[in-house]
C-alpha atoms as a PDB file:
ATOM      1  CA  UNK A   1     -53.918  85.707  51.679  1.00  0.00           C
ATOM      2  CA  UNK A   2     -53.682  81.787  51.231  1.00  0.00           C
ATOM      3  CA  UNK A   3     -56.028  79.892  50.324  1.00  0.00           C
ATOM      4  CA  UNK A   4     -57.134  76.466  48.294  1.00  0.00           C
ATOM      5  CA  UNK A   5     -56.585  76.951  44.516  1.00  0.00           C
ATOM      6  CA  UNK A   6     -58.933  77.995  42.093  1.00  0.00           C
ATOM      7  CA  UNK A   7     -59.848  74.234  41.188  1.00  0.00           C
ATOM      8  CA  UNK A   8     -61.659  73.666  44.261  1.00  0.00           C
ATOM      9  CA  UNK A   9     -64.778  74.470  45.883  1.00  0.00           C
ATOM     10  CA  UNK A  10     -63.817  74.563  48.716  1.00  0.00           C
ATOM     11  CA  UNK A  11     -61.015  76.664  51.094  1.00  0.00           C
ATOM     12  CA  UNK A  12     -58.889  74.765  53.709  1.00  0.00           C
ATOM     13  CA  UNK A  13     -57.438  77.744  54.950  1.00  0.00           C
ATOM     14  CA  UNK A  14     -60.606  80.262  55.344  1.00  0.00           C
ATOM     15  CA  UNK A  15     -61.420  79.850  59.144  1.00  0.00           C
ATOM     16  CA  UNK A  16     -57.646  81.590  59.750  1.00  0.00           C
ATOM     17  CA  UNK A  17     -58.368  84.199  57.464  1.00  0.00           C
ATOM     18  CA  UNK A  18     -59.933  87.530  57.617  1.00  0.00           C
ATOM     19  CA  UNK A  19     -62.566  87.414  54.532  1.00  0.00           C
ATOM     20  CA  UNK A  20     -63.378  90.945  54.664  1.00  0.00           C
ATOM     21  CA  UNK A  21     -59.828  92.226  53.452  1.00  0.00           C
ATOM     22  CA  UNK A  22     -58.810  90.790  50.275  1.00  0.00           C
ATOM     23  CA  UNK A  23     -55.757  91.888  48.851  1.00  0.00           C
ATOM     24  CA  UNK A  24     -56.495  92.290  45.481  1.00  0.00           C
ATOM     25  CA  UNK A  25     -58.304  91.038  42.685  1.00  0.00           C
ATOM     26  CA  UNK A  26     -58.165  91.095  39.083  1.00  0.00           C
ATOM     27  CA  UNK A  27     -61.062  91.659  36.819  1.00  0.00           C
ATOM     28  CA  UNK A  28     -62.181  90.467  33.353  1.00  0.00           C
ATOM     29  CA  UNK A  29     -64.127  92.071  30.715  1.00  0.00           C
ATOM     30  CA  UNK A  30     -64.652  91.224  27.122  1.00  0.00           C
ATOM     31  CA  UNK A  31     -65.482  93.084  24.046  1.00  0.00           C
ATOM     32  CA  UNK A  32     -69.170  93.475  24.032  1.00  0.00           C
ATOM     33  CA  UNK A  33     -71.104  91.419  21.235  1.00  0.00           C
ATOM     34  CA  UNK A  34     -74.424  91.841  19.776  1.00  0.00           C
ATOM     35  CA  UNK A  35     -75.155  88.596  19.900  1.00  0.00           C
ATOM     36  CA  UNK A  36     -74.479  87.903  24.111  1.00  0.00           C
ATOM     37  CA  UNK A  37     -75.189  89.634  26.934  1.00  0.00           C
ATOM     38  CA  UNK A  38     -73.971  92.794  26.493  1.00  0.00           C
ATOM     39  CA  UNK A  39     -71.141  93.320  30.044  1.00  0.00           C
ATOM     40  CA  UNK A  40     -72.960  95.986  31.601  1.00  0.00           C
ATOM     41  CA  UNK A  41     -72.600  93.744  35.124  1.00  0.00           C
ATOM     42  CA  UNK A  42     -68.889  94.122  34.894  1.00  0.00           C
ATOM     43  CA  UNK A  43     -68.906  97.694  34.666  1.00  0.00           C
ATOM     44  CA  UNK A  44     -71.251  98.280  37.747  1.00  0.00           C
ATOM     45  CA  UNK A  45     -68.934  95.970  39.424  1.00  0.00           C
ATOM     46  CA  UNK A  46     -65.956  97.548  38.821  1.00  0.00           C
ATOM     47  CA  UNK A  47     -67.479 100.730  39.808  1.00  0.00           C
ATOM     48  CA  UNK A  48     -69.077  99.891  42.953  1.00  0.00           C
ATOM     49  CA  UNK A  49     -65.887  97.806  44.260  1.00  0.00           C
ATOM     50  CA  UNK A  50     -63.647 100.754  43.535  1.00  0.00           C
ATOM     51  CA  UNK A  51     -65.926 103.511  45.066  1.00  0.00           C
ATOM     52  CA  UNK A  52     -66.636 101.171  48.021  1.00  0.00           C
ATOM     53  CA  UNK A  53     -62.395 101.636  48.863  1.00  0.00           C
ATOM     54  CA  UNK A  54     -63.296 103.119  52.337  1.00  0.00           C
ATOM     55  CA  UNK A  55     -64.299  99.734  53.648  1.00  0.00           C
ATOM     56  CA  UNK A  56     -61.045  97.813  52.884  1.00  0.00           C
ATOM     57  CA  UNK A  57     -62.604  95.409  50.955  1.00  0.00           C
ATOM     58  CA  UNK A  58     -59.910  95.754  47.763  1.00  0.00           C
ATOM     59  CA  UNK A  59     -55.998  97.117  48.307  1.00  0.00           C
ATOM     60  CA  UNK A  60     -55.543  96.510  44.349  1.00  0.00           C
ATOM     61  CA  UNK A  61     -57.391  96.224  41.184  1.00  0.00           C
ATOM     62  CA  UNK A  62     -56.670  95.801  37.824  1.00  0.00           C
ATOM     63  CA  UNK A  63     -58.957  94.588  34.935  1.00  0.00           C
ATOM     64  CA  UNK A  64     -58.175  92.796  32.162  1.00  0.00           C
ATOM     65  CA  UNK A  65     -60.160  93.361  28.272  1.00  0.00           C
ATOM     66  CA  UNK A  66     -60.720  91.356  25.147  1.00  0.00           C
ATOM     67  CA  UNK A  67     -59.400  93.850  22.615  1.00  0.00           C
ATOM     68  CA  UNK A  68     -61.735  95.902  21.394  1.00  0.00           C
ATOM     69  CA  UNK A  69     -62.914  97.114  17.446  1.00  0.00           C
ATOM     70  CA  UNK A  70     -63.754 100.513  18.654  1.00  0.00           C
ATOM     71  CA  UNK A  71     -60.993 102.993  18.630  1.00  0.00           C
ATOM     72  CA  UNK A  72     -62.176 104.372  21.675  1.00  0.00           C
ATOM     73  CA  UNK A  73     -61.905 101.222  23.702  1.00  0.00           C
ATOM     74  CA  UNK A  74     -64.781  99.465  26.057  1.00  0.00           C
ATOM     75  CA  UNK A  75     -66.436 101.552  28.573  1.00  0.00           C
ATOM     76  CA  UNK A  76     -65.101  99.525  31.270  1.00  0.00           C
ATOM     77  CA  UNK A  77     -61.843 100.415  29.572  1.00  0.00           C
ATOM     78  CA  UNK A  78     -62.577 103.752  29.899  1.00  0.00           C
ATOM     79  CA  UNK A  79     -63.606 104.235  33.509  1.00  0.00           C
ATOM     80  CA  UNK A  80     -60.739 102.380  34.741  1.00  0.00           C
ATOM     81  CA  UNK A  81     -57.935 104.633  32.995  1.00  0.00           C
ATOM     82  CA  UNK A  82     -59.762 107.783  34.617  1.00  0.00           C
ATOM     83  CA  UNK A  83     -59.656 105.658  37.994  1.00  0.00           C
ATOM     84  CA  UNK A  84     -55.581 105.214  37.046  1.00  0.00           C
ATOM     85  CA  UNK A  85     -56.320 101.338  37.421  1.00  0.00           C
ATOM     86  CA  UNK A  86     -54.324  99.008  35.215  1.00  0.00           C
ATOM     87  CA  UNK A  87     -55.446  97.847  32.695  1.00  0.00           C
ATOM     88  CA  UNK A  88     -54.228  94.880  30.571  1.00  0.00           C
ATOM     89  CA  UNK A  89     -55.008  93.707  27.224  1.00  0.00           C
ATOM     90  CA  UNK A  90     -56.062  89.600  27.039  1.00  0.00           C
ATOM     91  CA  UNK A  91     -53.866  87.566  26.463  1.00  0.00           C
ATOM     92  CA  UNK A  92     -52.221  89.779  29.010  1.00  0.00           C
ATOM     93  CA  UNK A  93     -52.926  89.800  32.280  1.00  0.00           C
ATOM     94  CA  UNK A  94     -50.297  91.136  34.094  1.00  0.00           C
ATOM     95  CA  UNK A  95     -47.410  89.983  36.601  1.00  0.00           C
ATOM     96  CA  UNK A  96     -48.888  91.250  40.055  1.00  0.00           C
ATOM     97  CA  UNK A  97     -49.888  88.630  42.517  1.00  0.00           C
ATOM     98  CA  UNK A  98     -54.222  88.585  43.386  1.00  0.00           C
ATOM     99  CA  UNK A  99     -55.889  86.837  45.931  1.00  0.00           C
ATOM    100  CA  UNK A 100     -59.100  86.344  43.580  1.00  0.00           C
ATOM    101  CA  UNK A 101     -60.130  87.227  39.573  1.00  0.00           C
ATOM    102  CA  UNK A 102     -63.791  87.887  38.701  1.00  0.00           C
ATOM    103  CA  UNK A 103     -64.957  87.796  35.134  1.00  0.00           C
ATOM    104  CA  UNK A 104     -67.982  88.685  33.408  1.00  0.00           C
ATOM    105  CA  UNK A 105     -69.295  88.010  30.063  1.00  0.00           C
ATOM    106  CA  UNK A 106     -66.082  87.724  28.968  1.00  0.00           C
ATOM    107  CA  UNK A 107     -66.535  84.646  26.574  1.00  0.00           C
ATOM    108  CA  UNK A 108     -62.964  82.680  27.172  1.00  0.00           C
ATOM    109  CA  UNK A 109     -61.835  79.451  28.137  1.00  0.00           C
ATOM    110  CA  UNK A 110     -59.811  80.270  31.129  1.00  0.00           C
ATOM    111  CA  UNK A 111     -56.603  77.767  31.741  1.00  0.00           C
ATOM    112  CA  UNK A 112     -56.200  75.477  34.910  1.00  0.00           C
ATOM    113  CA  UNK A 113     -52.871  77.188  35.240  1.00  0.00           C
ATOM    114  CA  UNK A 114     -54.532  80.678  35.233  1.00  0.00           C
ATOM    115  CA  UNK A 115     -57.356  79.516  37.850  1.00  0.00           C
ATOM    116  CA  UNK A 116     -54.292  78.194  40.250  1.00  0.00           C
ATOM    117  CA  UNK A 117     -52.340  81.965  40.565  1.00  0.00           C
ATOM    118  CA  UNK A 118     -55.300  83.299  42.326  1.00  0.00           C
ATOM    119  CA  UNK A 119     -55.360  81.496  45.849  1.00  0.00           C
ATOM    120  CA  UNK A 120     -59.189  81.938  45.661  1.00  0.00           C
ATOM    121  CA  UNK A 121     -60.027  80.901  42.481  1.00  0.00           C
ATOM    122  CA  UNK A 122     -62.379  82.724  39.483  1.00  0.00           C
ATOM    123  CA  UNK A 123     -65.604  83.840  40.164  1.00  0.00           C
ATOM    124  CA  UNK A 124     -68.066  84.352  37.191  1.00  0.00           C
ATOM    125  CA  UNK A 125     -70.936  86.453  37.511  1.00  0.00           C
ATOM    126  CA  UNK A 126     -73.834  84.714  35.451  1.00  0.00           C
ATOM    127  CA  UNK A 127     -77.291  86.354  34.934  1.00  0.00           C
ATOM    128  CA  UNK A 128     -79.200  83.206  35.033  1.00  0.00           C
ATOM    129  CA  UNK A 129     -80.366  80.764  37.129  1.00  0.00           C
ATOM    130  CA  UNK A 130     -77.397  78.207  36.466  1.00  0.00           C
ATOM    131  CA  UNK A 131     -77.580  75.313  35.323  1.00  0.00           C
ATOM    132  CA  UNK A 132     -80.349  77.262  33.489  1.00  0.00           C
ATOM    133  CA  UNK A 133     -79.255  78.963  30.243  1.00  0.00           C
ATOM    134  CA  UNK A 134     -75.451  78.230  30.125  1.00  0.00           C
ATOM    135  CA  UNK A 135     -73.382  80.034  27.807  1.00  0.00           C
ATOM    136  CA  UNK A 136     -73.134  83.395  26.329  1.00  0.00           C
ATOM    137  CA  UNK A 137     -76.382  84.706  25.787  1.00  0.00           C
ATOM    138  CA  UNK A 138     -78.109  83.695  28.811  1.00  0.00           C
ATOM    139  CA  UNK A 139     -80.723  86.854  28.975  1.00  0.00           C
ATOM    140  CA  UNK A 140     -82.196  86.846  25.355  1.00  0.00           C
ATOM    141  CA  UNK A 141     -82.477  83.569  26.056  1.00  0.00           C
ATOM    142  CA  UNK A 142     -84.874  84.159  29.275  1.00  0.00           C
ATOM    143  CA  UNK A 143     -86.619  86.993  27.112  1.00  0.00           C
ATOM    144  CA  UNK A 144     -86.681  84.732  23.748  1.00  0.00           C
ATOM    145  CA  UNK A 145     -88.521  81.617  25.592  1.00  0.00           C
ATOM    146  CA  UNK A 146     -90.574  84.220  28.077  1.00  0.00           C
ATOM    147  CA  UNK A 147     -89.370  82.972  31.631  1.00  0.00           C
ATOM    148  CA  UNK A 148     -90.964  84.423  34.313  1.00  0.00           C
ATOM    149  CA  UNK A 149     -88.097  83.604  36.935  1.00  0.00           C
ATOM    150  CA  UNK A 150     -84.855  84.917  36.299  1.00  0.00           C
ATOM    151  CA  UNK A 151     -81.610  85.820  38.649  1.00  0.00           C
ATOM    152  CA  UNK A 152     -77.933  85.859  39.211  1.00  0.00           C
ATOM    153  CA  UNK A 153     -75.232  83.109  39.834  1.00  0.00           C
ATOM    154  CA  UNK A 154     -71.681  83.941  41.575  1.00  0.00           C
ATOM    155  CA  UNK A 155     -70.028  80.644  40.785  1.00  0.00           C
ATOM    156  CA  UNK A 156     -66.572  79.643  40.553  1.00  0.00           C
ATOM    157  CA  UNK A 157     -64.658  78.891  37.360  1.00  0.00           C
ATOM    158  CA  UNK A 158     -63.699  75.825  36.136  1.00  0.00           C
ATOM    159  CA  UNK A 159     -61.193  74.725  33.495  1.00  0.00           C
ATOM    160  CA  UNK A 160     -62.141  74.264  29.295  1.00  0.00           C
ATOM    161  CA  UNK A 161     -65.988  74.242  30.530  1.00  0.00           C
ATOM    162  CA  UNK A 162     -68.039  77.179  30.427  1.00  0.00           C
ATOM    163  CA  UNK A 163     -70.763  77.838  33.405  1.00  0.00           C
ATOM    164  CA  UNK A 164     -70.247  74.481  35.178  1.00  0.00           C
ATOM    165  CA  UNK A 165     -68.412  75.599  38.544  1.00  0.00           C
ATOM    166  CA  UNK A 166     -70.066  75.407  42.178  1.00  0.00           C
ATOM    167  CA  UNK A 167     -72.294  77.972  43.291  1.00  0.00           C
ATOM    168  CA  UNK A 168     -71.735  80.438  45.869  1.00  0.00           C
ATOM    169  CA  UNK A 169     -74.329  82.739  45.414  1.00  0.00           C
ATOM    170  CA  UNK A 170     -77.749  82.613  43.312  1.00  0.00           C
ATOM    171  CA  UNK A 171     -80.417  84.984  43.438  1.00  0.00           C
ATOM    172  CA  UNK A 172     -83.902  84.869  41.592  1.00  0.00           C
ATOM    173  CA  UNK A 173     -85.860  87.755  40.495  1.00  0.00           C
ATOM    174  CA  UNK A 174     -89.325  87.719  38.801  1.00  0.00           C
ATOM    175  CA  UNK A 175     -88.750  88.639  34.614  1.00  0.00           C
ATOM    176  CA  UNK A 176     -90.845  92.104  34.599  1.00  0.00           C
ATOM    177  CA  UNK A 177     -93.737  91.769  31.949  1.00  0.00           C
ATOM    178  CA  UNK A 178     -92.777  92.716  28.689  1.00  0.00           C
ATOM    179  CA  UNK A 179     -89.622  93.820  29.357  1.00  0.00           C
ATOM    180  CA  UNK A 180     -86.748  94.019  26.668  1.00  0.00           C
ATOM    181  CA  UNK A 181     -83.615  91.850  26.847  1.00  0.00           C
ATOM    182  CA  UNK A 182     -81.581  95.441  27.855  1.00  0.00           C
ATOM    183  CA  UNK A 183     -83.967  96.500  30.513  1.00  0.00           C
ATOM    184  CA  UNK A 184     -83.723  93.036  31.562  1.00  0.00           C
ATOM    185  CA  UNK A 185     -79.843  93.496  31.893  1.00  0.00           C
ATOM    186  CA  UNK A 186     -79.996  96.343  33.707  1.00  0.00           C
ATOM    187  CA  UNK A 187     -81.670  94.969  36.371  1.00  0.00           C
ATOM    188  CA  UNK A 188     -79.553  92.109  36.451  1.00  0.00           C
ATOM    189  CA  UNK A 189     -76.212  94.193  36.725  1.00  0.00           C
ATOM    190  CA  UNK A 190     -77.060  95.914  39.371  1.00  0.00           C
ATOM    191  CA  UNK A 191     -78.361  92.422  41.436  1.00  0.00           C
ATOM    192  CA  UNK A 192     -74.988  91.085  40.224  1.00  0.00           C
ATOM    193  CA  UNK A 193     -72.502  94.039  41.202  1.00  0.00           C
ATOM    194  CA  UNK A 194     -74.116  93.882  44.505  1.00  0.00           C
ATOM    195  CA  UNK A 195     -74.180  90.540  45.124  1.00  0.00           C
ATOM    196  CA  UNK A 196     -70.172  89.615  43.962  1.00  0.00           C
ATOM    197  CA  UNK A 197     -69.790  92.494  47.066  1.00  0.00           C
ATOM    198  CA  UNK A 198     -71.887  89.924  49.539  1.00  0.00           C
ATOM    199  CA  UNK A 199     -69.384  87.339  48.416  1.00  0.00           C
ATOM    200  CA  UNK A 200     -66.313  89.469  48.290  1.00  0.00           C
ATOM    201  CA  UNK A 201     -66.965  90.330  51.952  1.00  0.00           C
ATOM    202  CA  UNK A 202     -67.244  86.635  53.012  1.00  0.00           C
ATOM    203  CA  UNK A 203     -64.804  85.261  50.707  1.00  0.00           C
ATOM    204  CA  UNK A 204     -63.801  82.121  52.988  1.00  0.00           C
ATOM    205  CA  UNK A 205     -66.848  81.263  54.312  1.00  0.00           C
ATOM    206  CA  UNK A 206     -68.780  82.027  50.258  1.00  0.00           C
ATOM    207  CA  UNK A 207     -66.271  78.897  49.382  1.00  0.00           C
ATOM    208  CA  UNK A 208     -66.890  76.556  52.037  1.00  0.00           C
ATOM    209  CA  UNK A 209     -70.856  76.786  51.199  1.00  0.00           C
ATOM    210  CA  UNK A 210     -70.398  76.578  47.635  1.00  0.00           C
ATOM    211  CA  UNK A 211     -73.019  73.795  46.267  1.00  0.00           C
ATOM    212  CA  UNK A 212     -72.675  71.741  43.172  1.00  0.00           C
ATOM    213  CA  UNK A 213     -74.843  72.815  40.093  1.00  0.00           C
ATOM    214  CA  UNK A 214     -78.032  70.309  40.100  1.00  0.00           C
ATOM    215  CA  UNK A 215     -77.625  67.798  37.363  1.00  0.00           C
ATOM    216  CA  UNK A 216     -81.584  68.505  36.561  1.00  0.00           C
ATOM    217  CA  UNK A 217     -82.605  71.726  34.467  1.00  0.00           C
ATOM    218  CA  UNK A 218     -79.914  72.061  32.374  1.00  0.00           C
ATOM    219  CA  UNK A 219     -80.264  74.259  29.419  1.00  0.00           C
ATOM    220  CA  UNK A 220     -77.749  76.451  26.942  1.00  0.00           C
ATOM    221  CA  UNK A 221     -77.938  79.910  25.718  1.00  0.00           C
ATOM    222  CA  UNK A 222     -76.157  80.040  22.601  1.00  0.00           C
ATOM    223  CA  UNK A 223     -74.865  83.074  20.926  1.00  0.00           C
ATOM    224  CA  UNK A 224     -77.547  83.965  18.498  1.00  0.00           C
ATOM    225  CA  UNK A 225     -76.894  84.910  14.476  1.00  0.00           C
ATOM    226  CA  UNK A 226     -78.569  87.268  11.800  1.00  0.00           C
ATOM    227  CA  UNK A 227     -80.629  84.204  11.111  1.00  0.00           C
ATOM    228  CA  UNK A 228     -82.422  84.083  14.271  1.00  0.00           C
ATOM    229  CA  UNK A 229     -83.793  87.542  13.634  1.00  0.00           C
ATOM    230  CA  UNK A 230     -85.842  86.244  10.454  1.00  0.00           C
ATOM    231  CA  UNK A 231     -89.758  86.185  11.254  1.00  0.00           C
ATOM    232  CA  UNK A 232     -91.417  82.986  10.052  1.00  0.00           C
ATOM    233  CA  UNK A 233     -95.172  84.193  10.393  1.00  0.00           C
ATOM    234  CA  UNK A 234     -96.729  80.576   9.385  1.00  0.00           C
ATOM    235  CA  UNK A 235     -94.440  78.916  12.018  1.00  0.00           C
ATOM    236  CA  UNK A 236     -94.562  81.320  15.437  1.00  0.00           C
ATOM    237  CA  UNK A 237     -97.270  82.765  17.410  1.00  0.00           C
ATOM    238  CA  UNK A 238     -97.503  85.963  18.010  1.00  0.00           C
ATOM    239  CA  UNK A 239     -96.321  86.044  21.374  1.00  0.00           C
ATOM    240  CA  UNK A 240     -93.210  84.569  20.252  1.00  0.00           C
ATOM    241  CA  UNK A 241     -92.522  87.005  17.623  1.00  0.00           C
ATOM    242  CA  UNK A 242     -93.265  89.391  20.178  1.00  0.00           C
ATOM    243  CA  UNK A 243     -90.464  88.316  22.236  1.00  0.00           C
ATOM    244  CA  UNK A 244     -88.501  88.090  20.032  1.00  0.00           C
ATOM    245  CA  UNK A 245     -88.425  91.624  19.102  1.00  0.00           C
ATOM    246  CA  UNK A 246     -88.110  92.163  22.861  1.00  0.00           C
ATOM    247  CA  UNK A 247     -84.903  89.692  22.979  1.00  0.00           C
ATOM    248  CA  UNK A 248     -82.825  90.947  20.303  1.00  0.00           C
ATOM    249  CA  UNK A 249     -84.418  93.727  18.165  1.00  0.00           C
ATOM    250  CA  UNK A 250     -82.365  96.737  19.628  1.00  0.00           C
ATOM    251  CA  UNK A 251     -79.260  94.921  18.352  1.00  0.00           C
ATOM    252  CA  UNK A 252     -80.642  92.646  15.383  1.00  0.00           C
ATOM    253  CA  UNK A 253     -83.573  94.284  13.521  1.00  0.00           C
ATOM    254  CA  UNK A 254     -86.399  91.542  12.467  1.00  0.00           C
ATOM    255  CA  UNK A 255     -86.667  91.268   9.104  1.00  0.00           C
ATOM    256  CA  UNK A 256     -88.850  89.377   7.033  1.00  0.00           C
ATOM    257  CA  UNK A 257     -90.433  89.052   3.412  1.00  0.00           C
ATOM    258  CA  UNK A 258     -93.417  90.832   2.590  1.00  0.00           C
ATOM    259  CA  UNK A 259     -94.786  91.149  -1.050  1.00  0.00           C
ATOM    260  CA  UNK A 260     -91.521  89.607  -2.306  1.00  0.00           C
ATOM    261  CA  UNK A 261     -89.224  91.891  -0.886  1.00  0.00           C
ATOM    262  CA  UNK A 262     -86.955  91.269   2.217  1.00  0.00           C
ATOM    263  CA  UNK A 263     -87.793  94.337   5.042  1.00  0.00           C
ATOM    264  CA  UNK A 264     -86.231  94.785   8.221  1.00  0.00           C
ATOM    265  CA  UNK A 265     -89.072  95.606  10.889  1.00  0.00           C
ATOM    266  CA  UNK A 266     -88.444  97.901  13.145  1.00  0.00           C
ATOM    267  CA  UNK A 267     -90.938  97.958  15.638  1.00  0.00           C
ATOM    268  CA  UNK A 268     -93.262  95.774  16.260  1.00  0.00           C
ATOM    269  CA  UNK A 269     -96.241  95.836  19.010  1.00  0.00           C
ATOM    270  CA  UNK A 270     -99.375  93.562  20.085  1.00  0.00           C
ATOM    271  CA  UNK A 271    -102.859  95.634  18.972  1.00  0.00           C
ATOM    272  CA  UNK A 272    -105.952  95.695  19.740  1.00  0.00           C
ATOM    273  CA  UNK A 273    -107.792  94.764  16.788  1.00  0.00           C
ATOM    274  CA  UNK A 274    -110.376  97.580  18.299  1.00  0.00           C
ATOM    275  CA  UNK A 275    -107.681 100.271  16.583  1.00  0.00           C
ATOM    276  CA  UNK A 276    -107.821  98.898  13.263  1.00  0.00           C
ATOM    277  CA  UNK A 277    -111.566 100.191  13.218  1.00  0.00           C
ATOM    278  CA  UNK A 278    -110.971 103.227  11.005  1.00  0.00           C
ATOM    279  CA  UNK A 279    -111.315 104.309   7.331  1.00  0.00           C
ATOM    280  CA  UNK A 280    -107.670 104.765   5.946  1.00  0.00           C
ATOM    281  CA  UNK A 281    -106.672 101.188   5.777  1.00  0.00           C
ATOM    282  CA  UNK A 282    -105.488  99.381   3.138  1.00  0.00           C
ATOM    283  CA  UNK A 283    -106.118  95.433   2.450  1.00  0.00           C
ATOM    284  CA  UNK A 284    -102.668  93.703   1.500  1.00  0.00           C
ATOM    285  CA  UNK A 285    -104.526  90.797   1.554  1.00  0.00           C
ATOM    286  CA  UNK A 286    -107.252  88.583   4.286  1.00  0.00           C
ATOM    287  CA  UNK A 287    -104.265  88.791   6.972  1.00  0.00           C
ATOM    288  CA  UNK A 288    -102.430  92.372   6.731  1.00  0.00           C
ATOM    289  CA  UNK A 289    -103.910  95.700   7.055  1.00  0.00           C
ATOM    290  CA  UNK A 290    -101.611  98.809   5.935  1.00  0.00           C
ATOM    291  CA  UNK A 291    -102.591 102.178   8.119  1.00  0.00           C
ATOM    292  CA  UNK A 292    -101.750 104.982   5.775  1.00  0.00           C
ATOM    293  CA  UNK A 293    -102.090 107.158   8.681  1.00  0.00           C
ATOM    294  CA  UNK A 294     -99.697 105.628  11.094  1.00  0.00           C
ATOM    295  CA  UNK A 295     -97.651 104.195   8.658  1.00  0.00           C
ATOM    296  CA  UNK A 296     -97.838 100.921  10.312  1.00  0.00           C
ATOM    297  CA  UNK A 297     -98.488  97.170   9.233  1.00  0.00           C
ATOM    298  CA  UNK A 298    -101.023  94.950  11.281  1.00  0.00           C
ATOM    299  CA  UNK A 299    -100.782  91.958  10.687  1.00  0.00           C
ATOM    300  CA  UNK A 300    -103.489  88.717  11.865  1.00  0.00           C
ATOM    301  CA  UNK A 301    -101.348  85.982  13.527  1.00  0.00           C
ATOM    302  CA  UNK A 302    -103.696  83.238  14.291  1.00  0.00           C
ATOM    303  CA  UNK A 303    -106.333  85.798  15.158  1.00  0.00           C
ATOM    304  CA  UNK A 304    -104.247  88.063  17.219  1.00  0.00           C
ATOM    305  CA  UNK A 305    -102.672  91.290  15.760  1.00  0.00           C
ATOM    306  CA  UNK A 306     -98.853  92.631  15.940  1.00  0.00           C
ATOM    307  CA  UNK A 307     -98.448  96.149  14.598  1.00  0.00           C
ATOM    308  CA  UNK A 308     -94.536  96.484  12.487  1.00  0.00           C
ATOM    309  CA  UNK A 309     -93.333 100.123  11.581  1.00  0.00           C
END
């Protein structure tokens, strides 16, 4: 295939081209942090571009991994040695020739001379609404602030800038009430896999109607630390601890300090104050009730009540 290089956003060759037949590609995955979105899109992808082989879409594929603490190696890792794909090891990225590489959470600055051996570029597959939450930890940051719109960007890569490339394909999604930043994911992985297919299938014509990101809206979605997890009950609302706990408590647990001691909250829930009416609680003080029956603290933020286990 030929094709403008991967520093453009646009293709001079793609009207003589067939854009349903590509080549091969080359995929990247990263080692999956805590602290950023977690790479489940990558997997799907992988998955449903390899098991959709009977419509010519992909001659070759081969992924590429951050290496990985776990003896057992990524998941990704995993399903593409039982699908006898190659797999490489970054910096590696093997010597075969690819019409287009697609990465995906994978948290490095990719090289201008990297972007130029694929005739079609780098895609990324952002779950956000770019140029809304750039950077790696773009769904706890929907959760964390409560949006109510959320989506996927297929965008091209650029060089030494994260999340700034032309846009090829965005779709928005409403954020489910109350859901958790990994339910959130899930939803967003499948929208993405399915999506990079769209593009995949229209390659040539994806590029030519790539648009620039919109100067207006811009916000980042930094990586987040232990110290985002701490609970500062005089300073948030409820609602926002409550998110929170939705954003990053199945891979940070809260924790906070309660009668001097520093306790890591598992669980935490809004009440209605209607099931604190009972006879087995206990007054920590004017603000925090103790239920010796369920174990559980309630605690009065600003007049509305969170139940921690």
């Amino acid at each position: 295939m030929n094709g403008s290089n991967g520093d453009s956003g646009s293709n001079s060759a793609g009207d003589s081209v067939d854009g349903v037949d590509i080549g091969g590609m080359t995929a990247w995955y990263r080692a999956k942090d805590p602290r950023e979105n977690t790479g489940t899109c990558m997997e799907l992808c992988i998955l449903i571009i390899w098991e959709n082989k009977e419509e010519e879409l992909i001659e070759n594929l081969e992924v590429v991994t951050v290496p990985s603490p776990s003896p057992k190696g990524l998941p990704v890792k995993r399903y593409a040695v039982q699908s006898r794909l190659p797999v490489h090891e970054w910096p590696a990225v093997g010597a075969g020739e690819y019409d287009v590489g697609v990465v995906a959470s994978f948290g490095r600055l990719l090289s201008e001379a990297l972007i130029l051996k694929f005739p079609y570029g780098i895609l990324n597959i952002h779950p956000s609404c770019l140029p809304r939450w750039r950077g790696p930890a773009p769904i706890i940051h929907t959760v964390l602030h409560g949006d109510a719109i959320t989506g996927v960007t297929i965008m091209q890569i650029r060089p030494k800038r994260f999340d700034v490339g032309p846009i090829l394909k965005q779709e928005t999604i409403p954020v489910p009430p109350k859901s958790t930043a990994k339910e959130l994911e899930a939803v967003l992985a499948r929208l993405g896999a399915n999506m990079l297919i769209s593009v995949l299938k229209n390659l040539p014509e994806s590029l030519n109607s790539g648009r620039q990101q919109p100067t207006e809206g811009v916000t980042y979605a930094p990586k987040i630390s232990v110290s985002t997890s701490c609970v500062r009950w005089e300073e948030q609302t409820a609602e926002q601890i409550l998110r929170l706990a939705r954003a990053i408590g199945n891979i940070i647990p809260l924790q906070t300090v309660w009668m001097g001691h520093t306790v890591k909250l598992l669980d935490l829930v809004d009440v209605n104050s209607s099931v604190l009416a009972g006879t087995n609680l206990w007054l920590a003080d004017m603000e925090d009730i103790f239920s010796v029956l369920s174990l559980k603290l309630c605690v009065s933020i600003r007049m509305v009540w969170v139940s921690v286990q």
